[in-house]
C-alpha atoms as a PDB file:
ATOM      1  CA  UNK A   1      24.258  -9.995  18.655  1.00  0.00           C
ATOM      2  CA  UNK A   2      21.410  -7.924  17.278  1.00  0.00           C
ATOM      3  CA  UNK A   3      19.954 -10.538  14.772  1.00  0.00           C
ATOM      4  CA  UNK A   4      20.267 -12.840  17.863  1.00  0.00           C
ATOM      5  CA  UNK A   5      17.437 -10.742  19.409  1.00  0.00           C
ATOM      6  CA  UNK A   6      15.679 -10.151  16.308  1.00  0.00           C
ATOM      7  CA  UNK A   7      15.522 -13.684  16.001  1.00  0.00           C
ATOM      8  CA  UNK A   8      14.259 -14.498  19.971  1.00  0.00           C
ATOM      9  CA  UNK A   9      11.784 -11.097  19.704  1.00  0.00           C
ATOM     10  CA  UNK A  10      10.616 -13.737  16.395  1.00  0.00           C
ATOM     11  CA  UNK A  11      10.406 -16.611  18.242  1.00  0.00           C
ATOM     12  CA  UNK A  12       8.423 -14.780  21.435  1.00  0.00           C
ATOM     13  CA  UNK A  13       6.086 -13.502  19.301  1.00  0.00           C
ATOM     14  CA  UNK A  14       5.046 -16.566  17.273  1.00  0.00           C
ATOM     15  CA  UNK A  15       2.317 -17.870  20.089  1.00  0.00           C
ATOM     16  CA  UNK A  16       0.765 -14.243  20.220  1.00  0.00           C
ATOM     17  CA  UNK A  17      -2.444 -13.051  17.732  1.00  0.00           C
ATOM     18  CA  UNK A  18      -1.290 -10.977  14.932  1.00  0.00           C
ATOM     19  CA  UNK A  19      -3.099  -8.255  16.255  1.00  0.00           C
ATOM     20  CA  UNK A  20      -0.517  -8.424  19.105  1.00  0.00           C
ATOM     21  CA  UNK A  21       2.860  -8.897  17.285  1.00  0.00           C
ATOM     22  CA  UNK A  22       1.897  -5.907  14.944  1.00  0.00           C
ATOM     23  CA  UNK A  23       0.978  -3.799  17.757  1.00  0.00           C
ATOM     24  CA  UNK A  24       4.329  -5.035  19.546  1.00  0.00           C
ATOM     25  CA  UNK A  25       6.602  -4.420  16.465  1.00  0.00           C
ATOM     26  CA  UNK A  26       4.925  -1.038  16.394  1.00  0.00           C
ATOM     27  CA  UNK A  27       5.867  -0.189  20.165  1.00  0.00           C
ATOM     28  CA  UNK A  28       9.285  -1.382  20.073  1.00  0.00           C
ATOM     29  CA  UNK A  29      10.424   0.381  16.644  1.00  0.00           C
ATOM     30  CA  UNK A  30       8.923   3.556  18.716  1.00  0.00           C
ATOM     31  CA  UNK A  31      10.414   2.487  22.026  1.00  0.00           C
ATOM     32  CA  UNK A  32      14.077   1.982  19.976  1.00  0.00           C
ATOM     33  CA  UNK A  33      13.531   5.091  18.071  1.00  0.00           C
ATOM     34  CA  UNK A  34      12.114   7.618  21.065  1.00  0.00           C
ATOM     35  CA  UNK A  35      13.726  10.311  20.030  1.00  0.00           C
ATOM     36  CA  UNK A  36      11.976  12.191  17.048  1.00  0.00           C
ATOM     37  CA  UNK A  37      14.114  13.667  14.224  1.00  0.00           C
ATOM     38  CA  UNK A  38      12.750  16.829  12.868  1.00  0.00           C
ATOM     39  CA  UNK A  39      15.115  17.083   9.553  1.00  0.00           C
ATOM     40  CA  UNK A  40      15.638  13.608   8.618  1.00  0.00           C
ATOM     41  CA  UNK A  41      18.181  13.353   5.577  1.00  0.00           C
ATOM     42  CA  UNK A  42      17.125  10.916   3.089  1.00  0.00           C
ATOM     43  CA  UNK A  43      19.235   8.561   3.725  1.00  0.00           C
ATOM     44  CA  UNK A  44      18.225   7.840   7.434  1.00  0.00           C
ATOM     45  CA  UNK A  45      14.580   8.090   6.317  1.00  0.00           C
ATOM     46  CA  UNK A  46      15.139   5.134   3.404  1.00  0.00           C
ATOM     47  CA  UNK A  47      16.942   3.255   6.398  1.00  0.00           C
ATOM     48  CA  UNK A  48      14.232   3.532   8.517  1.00  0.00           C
ATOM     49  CA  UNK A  49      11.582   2.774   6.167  1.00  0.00           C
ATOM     50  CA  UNK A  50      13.700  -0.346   5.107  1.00  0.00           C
ATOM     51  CA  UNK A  51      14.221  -1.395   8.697  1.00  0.00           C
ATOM     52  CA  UNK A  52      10.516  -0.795   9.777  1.00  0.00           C
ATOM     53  CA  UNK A  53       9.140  -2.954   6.662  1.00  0.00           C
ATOM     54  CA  UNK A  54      12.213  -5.783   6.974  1.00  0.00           C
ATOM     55  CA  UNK A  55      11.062  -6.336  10.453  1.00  0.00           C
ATOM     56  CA  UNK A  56       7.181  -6.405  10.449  1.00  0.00           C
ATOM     57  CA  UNK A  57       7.714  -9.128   7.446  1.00  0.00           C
ATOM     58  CA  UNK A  58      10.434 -10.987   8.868  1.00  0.00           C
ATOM     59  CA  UNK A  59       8.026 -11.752  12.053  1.00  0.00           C
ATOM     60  CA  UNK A  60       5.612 -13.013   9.968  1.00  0.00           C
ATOM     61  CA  UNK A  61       8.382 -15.741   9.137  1.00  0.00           C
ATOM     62  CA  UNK A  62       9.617 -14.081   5.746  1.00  0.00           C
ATOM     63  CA  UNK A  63      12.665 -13.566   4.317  1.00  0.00           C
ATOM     64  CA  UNK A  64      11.947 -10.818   1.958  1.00  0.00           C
ATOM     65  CA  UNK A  65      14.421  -8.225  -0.159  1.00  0.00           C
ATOM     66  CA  UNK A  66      13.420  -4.198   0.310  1.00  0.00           C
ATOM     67  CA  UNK A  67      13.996  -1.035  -2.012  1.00  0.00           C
ATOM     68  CA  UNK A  68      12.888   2.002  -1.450  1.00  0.00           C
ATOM     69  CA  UNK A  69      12.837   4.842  -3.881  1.00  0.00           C
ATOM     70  CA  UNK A  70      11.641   8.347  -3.866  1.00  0.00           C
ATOM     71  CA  UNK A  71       8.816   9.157  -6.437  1.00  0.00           C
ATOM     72  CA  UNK A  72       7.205  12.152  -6.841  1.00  0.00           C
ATOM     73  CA  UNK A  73       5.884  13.130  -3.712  1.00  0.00           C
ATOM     74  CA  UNK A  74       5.986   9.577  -1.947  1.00  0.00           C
ATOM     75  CA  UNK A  75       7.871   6.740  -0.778  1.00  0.00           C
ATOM     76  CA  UNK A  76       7.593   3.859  -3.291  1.00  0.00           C
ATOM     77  CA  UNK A  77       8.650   0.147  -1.113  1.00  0.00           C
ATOM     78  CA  UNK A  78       8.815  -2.395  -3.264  1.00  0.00           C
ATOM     79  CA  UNK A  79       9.256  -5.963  -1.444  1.00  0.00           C
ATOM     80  CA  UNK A  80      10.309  -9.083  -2.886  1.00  0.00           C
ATOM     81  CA  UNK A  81      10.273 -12.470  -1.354  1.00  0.00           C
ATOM     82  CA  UNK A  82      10.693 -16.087  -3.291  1.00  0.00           C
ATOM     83  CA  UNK A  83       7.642 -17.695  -2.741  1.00  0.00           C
ATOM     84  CA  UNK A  84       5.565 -15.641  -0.749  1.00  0.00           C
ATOM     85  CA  UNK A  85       4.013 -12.584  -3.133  1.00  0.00           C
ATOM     86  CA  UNK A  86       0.473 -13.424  -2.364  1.00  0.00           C
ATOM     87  CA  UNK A  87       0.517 -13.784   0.669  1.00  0.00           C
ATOM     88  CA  UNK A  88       2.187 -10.239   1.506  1.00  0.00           C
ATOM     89  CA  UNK A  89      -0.528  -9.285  -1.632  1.00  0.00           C
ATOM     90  CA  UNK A  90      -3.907 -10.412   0.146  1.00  0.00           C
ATOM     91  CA  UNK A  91      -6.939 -10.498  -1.312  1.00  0.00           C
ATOM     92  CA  UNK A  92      -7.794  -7.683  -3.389  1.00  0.00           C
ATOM     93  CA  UNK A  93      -4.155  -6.002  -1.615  1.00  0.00           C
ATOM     94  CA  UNK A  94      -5.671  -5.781   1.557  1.00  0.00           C
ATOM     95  CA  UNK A  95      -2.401  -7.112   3.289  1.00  0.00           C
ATOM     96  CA  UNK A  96      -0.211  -4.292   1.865  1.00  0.00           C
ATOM     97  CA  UNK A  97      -2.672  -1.426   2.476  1.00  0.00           C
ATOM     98  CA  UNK A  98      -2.510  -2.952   6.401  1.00  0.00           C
ATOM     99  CA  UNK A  99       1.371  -2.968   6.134  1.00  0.00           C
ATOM    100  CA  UNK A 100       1.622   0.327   4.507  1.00  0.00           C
ATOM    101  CA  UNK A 101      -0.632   1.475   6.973  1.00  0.00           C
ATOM    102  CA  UNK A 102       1.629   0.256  10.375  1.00  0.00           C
ATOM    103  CA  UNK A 103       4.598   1.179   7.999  1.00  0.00           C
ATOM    104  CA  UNK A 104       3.207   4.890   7.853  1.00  0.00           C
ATOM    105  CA  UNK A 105       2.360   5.076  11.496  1.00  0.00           C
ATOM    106  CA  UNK A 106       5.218   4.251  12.834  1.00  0.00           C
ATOM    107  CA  UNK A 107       7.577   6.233  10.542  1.00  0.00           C
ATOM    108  CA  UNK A 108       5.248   9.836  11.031  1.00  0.00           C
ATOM    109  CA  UNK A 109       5.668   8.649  14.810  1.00  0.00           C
ATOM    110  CA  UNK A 110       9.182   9.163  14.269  1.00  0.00           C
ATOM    111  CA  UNK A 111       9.862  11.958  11.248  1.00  0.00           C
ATOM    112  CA  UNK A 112       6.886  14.604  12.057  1.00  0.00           C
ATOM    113  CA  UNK A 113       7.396  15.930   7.836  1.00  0.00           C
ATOM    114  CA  UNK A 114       7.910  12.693   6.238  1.00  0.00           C
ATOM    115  CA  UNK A 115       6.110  11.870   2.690  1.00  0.00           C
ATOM    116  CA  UNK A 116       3.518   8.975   2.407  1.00  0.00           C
ATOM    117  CA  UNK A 117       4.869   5.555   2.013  1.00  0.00           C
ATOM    118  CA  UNK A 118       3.714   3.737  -0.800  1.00  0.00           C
ATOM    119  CA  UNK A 119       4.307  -0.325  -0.052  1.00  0.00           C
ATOM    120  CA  UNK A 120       4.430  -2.975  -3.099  1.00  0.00           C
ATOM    121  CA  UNK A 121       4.902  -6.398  -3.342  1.00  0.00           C
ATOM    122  CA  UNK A 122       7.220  -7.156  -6.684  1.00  0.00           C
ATOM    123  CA  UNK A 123       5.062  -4.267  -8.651  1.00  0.00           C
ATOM    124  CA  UNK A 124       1.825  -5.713  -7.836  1.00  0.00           C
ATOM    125  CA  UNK A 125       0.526  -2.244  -7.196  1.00  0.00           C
ATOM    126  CA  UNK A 126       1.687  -0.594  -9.900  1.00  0.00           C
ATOM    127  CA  UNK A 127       1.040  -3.290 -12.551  1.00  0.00           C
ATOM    128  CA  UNK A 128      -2.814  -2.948 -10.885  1.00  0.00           C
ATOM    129  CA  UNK A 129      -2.717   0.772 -11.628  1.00  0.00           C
ATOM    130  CA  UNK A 130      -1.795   0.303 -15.122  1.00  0.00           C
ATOM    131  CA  UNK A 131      -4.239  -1.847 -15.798  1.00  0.00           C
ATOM    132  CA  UNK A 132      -7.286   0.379 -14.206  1.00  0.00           C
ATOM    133  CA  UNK A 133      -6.199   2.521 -16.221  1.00  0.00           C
ATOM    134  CA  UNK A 134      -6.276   1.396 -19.831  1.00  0.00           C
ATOM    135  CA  UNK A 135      -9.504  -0.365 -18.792  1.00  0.00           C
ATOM    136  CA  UNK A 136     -11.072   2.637 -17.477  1.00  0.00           C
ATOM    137  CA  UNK A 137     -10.602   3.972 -20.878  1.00  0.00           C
ATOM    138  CA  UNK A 138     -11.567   1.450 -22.656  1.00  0.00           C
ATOM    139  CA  UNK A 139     -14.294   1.017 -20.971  1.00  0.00           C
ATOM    140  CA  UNK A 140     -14.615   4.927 -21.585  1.00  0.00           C
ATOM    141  CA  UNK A 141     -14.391   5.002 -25.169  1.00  0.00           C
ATOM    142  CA  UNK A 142     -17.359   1.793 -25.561  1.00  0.00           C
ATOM    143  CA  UNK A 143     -19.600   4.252 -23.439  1.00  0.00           C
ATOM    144  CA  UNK A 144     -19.015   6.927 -25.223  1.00  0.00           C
ATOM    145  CA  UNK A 145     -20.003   5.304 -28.444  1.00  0.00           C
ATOM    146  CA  UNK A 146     -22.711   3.272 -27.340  1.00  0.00           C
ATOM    147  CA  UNK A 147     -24.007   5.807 -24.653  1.00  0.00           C
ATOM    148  CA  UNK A 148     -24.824   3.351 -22.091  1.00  0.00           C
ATOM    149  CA  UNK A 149     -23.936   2.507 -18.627  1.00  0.00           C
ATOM    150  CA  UNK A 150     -20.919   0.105 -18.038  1.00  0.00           C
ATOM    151  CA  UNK A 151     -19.772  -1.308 -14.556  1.00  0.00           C
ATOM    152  CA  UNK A 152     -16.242  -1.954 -13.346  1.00  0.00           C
ATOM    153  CA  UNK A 153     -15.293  -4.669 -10.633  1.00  0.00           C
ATOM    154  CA  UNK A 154     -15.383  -3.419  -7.268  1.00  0.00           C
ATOM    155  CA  UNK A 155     -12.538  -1.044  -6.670  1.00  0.00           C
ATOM    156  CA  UNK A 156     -10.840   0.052  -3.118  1.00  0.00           C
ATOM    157  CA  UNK A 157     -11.346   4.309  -2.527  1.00  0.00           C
ATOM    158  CA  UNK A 158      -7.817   4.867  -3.930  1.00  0.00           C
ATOM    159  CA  UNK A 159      -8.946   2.814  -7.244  1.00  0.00           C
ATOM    160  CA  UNK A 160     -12.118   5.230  -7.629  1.00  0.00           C
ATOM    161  CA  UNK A 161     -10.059   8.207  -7.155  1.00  0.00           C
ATOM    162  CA  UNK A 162      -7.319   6.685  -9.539  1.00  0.00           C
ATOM    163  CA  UNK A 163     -10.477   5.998 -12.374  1.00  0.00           C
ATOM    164  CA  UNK A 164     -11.812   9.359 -11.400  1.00  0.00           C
ATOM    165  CA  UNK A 165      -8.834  11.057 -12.053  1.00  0.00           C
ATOM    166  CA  UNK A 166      -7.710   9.689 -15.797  1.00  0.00           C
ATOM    167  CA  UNK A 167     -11.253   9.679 -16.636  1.00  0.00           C
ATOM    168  CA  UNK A 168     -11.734  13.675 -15.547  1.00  0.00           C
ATOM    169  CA  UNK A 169      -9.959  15.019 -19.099  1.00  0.00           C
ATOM    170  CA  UNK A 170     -12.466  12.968 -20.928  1.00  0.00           C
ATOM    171  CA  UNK A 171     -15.677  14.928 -20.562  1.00  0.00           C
ATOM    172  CA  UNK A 172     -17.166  12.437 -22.082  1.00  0.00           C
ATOM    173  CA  UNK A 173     -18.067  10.285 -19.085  1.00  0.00           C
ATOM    174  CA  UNK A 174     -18.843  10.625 -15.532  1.00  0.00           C
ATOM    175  CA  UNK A 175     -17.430   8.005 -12.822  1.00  0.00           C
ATOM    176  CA  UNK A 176     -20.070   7.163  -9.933  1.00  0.00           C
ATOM    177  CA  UNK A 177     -19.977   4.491  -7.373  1.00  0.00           C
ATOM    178  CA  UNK A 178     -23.182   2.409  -6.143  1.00  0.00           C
ATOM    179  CA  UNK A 179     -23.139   0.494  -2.413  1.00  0.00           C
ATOM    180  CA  UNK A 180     -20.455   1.174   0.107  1.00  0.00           C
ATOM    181  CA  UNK A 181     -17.622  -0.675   1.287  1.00  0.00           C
ATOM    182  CA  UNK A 182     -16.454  -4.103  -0.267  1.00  0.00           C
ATOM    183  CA  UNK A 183     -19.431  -4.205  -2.162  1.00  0.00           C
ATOM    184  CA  UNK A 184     -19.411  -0.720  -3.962  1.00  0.00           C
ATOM    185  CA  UNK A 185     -19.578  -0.991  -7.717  1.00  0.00           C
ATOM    186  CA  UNK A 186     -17.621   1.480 -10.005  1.00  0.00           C
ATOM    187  CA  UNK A 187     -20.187   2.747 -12.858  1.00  0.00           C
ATOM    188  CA  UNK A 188     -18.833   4.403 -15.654  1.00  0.00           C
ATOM    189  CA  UNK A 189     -21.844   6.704 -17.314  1.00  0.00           C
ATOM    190  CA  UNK A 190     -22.504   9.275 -20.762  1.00  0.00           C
ATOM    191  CA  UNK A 191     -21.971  12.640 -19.551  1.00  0.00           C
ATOM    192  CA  UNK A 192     -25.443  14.268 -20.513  1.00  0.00           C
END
């Protein structure tokens, strides 16, 4: 019976602007879930976070698999679907920041002391991360030695600060960021 209206609440939404079916998804997980837990045991919250990120996908017309885990002081989601990764990816991983984003809102709507959720599509994220950085520091080491200037690709805020940070212990370099917005370059520079 409840998949049956899962399924219609799909099928009602599918004429509407995605600005619209987020916005509705976002109102009826609140509307379902009015009352707010202060306490919520881990269990519920993984539920909930499960449910919340099942749902906004699944009315975008995917089928996808969820996990969430508890790292450090956050939430890891990691969402797998069959054929479907870049499209839940977006360009540059603009799609998941905008789900984590409805993901988070809705959840702190319902747990007032809940952790940041961290959304992934099949390690995308963290695979990126890994990457930044060994390149930061390779890109680190070649300033260092040649003691000029080097530029990364444009990175999002949470990229800078994730340079920034395994850069810091260095001392070698400083991490600076020309432009603003989408087209902000990352320069990596001899600390003089």
């Amino acid at each position: 019976m409840e998949e049956t209206h899962k399924i219609n609440a799909a099928n009602e939404h599918q004429d509407q602007r995605p600005e619209e079916t987020a916005q509705d998804v976002s109102q009826q997980t609140v509307t379902e879930t009015s009352g707010v837990t202060e306490t919520p045991t881990a269990v519920d919250l993984d539920k909930e976070v499960e449910t919340v990120i099942k749902t906004i996908i699944e009315l975008m017309g995917i089928k996808v698999q969820v996990k969430v885990t508890l790292m450090e002081d956050r939430y890891y989601v990691n969402v797998r679907s069959r054929s479907f990764d870049g499209l839940l990816i977006g360009k540059r991983g603009s799609t998941i920041q905008a789900l984590q984003a409805i993901a988070n809102q809705i959840i702190k709507r319902r747990f007032s002391a809940v952790p940041d959720i961290f959304v992934d599509v099949s390690g995308y994220r963290l695979r990126r991360e890994n990457f930044l950085k060994k390149k930061a520091l390779a890109v680190a080491r070649i300033v260092s030695e040649t003691k000029r200037e080097m530029a990364l690709d444009m990175l999002t805020e949470r990229e800078l600060r994730l340079v920034e940070k395994e850069l810091a212990p260095l001392g070698t370099v400083k991490v600076y960021s020309v432009g603003s917005g989408s087209k902000r370059t990352v320069v990596i520079a001899p600390n003089v």
